[in-house]
Protein backbone atom coordinates (compact mmCIF):
# COMPACT_ATOMS: atom_id res chain seq x y z
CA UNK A 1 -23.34 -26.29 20.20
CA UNK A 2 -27.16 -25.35 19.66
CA UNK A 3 -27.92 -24.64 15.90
CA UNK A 4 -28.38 -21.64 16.29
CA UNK A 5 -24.71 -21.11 16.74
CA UNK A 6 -23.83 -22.85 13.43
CA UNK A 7 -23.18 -20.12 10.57
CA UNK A 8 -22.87 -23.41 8.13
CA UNK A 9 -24.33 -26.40 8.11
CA UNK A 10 -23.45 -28.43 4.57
CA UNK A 11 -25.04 -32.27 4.54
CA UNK A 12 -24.09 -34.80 1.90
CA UNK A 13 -23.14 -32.10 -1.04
CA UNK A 14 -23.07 -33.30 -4.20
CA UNK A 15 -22.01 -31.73 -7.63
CA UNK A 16 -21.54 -33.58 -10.88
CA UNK A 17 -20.76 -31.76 -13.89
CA UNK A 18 -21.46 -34.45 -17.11
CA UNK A 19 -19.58 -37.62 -15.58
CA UNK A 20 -17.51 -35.79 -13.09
CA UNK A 21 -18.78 -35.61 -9.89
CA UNK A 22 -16.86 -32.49 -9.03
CA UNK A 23 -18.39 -32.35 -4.80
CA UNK A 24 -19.13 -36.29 -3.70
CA UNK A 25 -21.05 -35.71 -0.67
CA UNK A 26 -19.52 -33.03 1.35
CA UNK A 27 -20.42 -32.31 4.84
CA UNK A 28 -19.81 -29.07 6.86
CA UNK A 29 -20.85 -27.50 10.10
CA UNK A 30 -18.79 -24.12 10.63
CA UNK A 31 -19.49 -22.18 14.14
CA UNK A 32 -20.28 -18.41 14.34
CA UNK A 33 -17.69 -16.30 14.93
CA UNK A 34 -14.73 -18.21 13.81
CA UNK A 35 -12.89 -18.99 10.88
CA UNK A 36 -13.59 -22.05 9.17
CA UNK A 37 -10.34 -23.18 6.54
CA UNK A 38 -11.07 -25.53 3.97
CA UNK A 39 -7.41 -26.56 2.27
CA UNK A 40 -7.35 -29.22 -0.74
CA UNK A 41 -5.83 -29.77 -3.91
CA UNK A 42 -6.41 -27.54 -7.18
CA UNK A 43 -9.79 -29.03 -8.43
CA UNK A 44 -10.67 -30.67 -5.25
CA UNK A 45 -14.29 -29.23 -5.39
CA UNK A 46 -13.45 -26.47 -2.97
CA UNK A 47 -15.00 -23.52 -5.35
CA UNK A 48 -17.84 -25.75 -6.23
CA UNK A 49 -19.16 -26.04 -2.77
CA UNK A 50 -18.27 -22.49 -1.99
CA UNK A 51 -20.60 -21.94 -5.23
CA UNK A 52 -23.06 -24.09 -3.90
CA UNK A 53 -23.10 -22.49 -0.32
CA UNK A 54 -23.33 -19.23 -1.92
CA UNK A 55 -26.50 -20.01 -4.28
CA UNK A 56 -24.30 -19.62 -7.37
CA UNK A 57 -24.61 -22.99 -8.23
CA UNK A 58 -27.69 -26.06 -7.33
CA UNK A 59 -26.73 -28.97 -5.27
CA UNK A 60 -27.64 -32.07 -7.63
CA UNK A 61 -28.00 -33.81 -4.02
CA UNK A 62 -27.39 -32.83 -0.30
CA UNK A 63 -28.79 -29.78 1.95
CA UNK A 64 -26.77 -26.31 2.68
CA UNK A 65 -28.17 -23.66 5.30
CA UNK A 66 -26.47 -20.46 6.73
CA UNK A 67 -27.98 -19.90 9.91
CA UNK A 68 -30.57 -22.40 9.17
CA UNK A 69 -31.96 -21.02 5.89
CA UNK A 70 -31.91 -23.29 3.06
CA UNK A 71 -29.57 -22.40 0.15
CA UNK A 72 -32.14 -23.41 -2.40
CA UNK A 73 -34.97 -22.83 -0.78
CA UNK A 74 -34.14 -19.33 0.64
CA UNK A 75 -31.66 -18.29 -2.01
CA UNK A 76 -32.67 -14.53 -1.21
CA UNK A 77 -32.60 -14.70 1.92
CA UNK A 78 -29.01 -16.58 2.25
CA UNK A 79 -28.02 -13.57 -0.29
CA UNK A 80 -28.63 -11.49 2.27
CA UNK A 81 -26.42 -12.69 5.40
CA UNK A 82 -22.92 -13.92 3.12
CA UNK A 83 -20.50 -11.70 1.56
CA UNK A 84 -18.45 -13.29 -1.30
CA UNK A 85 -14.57 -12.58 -2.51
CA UNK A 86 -14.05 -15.03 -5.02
CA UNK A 87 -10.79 -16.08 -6.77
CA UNK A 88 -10.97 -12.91 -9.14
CA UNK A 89 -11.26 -9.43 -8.59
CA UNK A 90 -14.82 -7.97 -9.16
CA UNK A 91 -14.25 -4.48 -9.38
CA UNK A 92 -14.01 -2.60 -12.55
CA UNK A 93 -10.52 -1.44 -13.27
CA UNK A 94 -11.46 2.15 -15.38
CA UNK A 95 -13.59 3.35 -11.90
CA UNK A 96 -11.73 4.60 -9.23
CA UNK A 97 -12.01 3.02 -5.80
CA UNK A 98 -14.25 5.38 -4.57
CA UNK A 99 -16.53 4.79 -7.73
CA UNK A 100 -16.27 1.05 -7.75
CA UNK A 101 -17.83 0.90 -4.06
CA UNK A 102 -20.38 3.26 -4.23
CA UNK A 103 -21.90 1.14 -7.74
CA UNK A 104 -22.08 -1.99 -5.01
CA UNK A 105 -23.73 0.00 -2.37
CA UNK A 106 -26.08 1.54 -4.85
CA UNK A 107 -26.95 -1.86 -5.79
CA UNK A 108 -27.68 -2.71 -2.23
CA UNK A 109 -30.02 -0.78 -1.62
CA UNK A 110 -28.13 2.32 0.22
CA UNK A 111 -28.85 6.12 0.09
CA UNK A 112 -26.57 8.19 -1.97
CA UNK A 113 -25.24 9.58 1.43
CA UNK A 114 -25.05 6.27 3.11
CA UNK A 115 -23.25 4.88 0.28
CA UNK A 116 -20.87 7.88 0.35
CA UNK A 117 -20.41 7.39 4.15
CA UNK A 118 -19.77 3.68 3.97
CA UNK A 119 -17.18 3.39 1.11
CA UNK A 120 -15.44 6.18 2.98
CA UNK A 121 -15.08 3.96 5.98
CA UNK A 122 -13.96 0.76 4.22
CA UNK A 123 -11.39 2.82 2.31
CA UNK A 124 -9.78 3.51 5.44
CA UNK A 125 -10.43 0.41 7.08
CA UNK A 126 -8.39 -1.02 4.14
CA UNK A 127 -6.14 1.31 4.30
CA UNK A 128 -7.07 2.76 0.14
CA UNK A 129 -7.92 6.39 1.46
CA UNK A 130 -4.72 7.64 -0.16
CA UNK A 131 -5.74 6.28 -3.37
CA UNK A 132 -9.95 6.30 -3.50
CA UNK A 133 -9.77 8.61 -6.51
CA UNK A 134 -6.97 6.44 -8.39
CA UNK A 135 -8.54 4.20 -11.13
CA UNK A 136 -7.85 0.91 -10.50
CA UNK A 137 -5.77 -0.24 -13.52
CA UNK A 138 -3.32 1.56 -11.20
CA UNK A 139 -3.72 -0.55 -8.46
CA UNK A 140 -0.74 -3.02 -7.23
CA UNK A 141 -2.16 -6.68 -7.10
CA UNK A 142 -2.86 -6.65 -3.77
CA UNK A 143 -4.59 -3.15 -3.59
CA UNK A 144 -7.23 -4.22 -5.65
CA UNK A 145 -7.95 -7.59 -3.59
CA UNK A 146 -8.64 -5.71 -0.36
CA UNK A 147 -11.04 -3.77 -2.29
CA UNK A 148 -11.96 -6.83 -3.66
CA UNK A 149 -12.47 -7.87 0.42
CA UNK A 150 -14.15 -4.37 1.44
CA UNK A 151 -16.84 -4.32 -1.86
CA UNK A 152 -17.71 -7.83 -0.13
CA UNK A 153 -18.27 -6.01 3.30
CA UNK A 154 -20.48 -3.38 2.21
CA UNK A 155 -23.68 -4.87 3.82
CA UNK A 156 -21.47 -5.15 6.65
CA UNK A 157 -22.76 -9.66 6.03
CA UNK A 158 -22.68 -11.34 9.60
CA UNK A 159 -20.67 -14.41 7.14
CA UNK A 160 -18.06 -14.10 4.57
CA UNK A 161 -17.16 -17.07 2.35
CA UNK A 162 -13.25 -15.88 0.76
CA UNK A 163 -11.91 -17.67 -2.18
CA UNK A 164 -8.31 -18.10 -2.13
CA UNK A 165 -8.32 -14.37 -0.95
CA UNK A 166 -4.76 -14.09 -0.56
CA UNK A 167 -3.12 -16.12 -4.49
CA UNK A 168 0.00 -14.21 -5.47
CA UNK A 169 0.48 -11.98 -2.83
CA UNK A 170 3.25 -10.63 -1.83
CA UNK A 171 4.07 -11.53 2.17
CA UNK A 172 3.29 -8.58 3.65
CA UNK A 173 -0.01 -7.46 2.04
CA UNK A 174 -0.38 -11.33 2.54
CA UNK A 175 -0.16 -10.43 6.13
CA UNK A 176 -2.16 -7.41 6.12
CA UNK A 177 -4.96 -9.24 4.58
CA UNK A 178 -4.75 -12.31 7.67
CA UNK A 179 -5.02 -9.01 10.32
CA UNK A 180 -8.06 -8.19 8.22
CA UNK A 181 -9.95 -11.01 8.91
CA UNK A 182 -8.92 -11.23 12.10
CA UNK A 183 -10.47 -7.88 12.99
CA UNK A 184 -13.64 -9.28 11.17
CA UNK A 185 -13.64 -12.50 13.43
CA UNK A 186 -13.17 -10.31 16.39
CA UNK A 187 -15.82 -8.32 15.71
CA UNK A 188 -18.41 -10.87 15.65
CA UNK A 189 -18.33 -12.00 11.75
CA UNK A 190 -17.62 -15.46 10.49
CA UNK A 191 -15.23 -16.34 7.87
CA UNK A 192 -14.67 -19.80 5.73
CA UNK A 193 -11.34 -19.45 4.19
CA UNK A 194 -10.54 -21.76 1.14
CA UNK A 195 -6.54 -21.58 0.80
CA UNK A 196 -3.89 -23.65 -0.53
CA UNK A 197 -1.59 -21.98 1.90
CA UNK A 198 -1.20 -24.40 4.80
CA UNK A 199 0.27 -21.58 7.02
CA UNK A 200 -2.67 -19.05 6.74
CA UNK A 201 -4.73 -21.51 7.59
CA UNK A 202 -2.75 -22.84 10.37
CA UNK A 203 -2.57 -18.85 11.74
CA UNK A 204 -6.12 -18.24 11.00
CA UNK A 205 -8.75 -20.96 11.31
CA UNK A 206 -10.29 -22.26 13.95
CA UNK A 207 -11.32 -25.27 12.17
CA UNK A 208 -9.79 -26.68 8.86
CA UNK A 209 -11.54 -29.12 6.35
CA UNK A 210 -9.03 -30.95 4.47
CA UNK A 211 -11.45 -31.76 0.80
CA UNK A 212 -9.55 -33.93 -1.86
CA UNK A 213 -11.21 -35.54 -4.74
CA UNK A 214 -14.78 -33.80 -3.90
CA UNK A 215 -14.77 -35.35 -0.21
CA UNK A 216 -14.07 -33.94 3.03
CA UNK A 217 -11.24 -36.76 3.94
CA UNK A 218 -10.18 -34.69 7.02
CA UNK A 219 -11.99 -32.35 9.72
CA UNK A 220 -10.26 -30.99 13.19
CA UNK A 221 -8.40 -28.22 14.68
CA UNK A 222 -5.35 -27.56 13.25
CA UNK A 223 -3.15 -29.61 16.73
CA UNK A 224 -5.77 -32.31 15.50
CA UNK A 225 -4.75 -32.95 12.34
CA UNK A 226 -1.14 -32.34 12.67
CA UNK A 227 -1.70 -35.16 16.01
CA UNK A 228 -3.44 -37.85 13.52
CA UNK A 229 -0.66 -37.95 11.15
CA UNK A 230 2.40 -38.28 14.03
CA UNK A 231 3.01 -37.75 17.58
CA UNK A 232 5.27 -34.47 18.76
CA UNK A 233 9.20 -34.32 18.40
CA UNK A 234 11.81 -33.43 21.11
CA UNK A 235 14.75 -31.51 19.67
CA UNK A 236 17.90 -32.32 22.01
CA UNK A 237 21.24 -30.35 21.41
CA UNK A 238 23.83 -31.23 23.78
CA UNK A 239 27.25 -28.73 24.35
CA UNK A 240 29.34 -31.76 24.02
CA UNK A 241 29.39 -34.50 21.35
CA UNK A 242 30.86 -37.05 23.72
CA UNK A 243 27.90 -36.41 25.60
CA UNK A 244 25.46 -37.79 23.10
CA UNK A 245 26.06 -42.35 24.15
CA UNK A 246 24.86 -41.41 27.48
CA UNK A 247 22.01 -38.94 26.83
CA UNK A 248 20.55 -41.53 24.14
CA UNK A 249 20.68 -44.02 27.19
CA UNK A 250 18.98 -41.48 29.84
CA UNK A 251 16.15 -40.67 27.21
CA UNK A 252 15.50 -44.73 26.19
CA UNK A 253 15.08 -44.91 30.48
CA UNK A 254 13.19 -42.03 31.05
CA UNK A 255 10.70 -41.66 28.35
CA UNK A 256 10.80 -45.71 26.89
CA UNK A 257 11.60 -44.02 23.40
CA UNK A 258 14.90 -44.52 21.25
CA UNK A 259 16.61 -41.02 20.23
CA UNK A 260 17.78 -40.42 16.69
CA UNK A 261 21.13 -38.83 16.49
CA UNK A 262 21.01 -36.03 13.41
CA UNK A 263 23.52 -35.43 10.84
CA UNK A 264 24.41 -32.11 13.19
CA UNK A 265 26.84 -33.39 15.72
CA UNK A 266 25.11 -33.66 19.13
CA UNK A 267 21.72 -33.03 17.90
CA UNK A 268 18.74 -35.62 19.29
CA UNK A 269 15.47 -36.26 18.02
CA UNK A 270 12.86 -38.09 19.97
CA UNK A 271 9.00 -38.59 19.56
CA UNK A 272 6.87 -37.35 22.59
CA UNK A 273 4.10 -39.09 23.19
CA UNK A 274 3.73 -37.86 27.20
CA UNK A 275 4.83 -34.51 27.69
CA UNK A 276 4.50 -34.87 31.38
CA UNK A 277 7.86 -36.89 31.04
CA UNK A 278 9.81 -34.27 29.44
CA UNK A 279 9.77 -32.76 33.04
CA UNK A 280 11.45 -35.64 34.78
CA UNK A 281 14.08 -35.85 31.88
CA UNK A 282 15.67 -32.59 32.12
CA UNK A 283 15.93 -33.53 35.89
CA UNK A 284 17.54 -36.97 35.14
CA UNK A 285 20.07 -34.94 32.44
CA UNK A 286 20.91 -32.89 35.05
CA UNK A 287 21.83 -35.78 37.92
CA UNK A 288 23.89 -37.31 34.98
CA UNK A 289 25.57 -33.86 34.26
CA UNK A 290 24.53 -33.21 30.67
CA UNK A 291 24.21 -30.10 29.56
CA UNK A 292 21.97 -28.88 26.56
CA UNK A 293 22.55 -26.04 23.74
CA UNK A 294 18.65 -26.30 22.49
CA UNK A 295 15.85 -27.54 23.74
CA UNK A 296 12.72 -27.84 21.48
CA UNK A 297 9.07 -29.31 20.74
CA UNK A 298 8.36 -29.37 17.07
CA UNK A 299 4.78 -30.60 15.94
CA UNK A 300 4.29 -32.19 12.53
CA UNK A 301 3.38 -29.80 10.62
CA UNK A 302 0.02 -29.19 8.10
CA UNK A 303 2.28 -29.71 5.16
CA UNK A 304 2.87 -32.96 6.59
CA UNK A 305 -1.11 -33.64 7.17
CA UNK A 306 -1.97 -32.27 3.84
CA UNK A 307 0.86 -34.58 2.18
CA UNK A 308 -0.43 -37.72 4.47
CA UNK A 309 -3.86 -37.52 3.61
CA UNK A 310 -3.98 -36.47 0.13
CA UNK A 311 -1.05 -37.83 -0.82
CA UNK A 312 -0.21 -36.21 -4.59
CA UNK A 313 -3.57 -34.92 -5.00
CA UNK A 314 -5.24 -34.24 -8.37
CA UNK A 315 -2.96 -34.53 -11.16
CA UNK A 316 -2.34 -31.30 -12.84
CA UNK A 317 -4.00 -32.71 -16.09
CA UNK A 318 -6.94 -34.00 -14.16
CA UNK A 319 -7.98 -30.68 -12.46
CA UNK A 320 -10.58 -29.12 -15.25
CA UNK A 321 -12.56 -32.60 -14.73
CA UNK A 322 -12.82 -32.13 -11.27
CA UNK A 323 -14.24 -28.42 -10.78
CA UNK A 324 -16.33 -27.10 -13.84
CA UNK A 325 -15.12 -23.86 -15.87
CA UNK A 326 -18.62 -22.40 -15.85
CA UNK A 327 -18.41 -22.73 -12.32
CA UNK A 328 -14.85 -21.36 -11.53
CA UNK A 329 -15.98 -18.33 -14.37
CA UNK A 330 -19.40 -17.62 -12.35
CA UNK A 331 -17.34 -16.46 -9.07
CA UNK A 332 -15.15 -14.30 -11.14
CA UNK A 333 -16.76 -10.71 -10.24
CA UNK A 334 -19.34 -12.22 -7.88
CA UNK A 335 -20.04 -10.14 -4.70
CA UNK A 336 -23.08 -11.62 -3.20
């Protein structure tokens, strides 16, 4: 990957706020076009180097560029290619929807007509034409965060950085919102995606960061991760129970692993470490004339990574030392 392919590059990121060091040295390189997840604990530091990426807040130490152009050097430039949906909503809840997005386009330079034209779109992208002249106060909670979303795509940004875009929703706008980004991915945008959700992430990113304690203490695709905390699990259910002495005995000789029976009669669980053995197994069940009910892979899953590698991550009492208020307050209404 040349960099001009890299939509992120974050080197040695550091954030202290009095004696806290809130970001120790985080380091990021995200790929255009894709989404990038970054999962961690409440006050991990995933805000603060959002905030830092996005020019909101100075690194005390470290570099950030999108697409090569230095966040502190090139603040107005940076400004220029992200779009920001932070934690909070940053529309104004007396406007209507209509009203709330043409104040942002205004502000971004557009005609009154181009304005007009492009909240008109993103309405019904976002499926809010039915309610553009409703004021917001109106709005359900997860009406106002895909306006939230579409305020952030005005400029039509070729990155989007999104906060935790997806906190107390309900599961289906939950879902409409993943379909959103993946229509943004698809059409040539990249997204980094901080979540506490380990299934969005595992549907959505390409790439996940796993940040705990301000450092990035795991980086990979999501089969990556879930591979460097445990191997794969074959899920054997066999129609008979007497069946289960003898298929424990095939499995120990074909794939050199011992079987665990589960508490469900005539269920067997074995790790797969070569899958290219499953293949002579179900041949060597059949010569032996067992016969199987199920027959499943399961992968660890990322609750499993997240639980492996942070462990019980921040204490609840702990998390105001690790990300600053003023930070966590400056993304509330920010739309860069």
């Amino acid at each position: 990957m040349t960099q001009s392919t890299y939509a992120v590059e974050a080197e040695g990121l550091v954030k202290s706020f009095g004696a806290n060091r809130a970001v120790d040295g985080v380091d990021l390189v995200v790929g255009a076009g894709t989404v990038y997840g970054v999962l961690g604990p409440n006050g991990a530091g995933k805000t603060t180097t959002i905030s830092m990426l996005t020019t909101l807040l100075r690194p005390d130490a470290g570099t950030g560029r999108i697409f090569g152009h230095d966040v502190v050097r090139e603040p107005q430039i940076v400004r220029q290619l992200i779009g920001l949906t932070g934690q909070f909503a940053s529309v104004d809840e007396k406007l209507s929807a209509t009203e709330n997005l043409m104040i942002f386009a205004r502000l971004l330079g557009l005609s009154r007509a181009d304005a007009k034209k492009r909240s008109t779109d993103l309405l019904e992208e976002f499926a809010l034409a039915d309610a553009a002249t409703r004021p917001l106060e109106k709005f359900s909670g997860g009406m106002r965060r895909r306006l939230d979303l579409a305020a952030s795509l005005i400029a039509q940004p070729p990155l989007i950085f999104l906060d935790e875009p997806t906190t107390g929703l309900d599961p289906r706008t939950r879902g409409q919102m993943w379909d959103t980004i993946r229509r943004l991915v698809s059409s040539g945008s990249t997204v980094v995606l901080t979540t506490q959700y380990l299934d969005e992430a595992d549907q959505l990113a390409d790439r996940i960061a796993v940040i705990d304690r301000g450092k990035v203490v795991a980086e990979g695709t999501a089969l990556e991760l879930k591979a460097s905390v445990g191997q794969a699990s074959l899920i054997l259910r066999l129609h008979d129970n007497a069946d289960v002495p003898l298929a424990r005995e095939v499995i120990a000789r074909e794939l050199g692993v011992e079987a665990v029976v589960s508490p469900e009669a005539a269920r067997l669980t074995a790790p797969m470490s070569d899958p290219d053995r499953v293949t002579d197994l179900l041949i060597a069940f059949r010569a032996e004339g067992l016969h199987l009910a199920e027959f499943s892979v399961q992968q660890p899953t990322l609750d499993e990574v997240f639980l492996a590698i942070t462990g019980e991550g921040v204490p609840a009492g702990d998390a105001a030392a690790h990300e600053n208020p003023a930070a966590t307050s400056s993304l509330e209404g920010a739309t860069a």
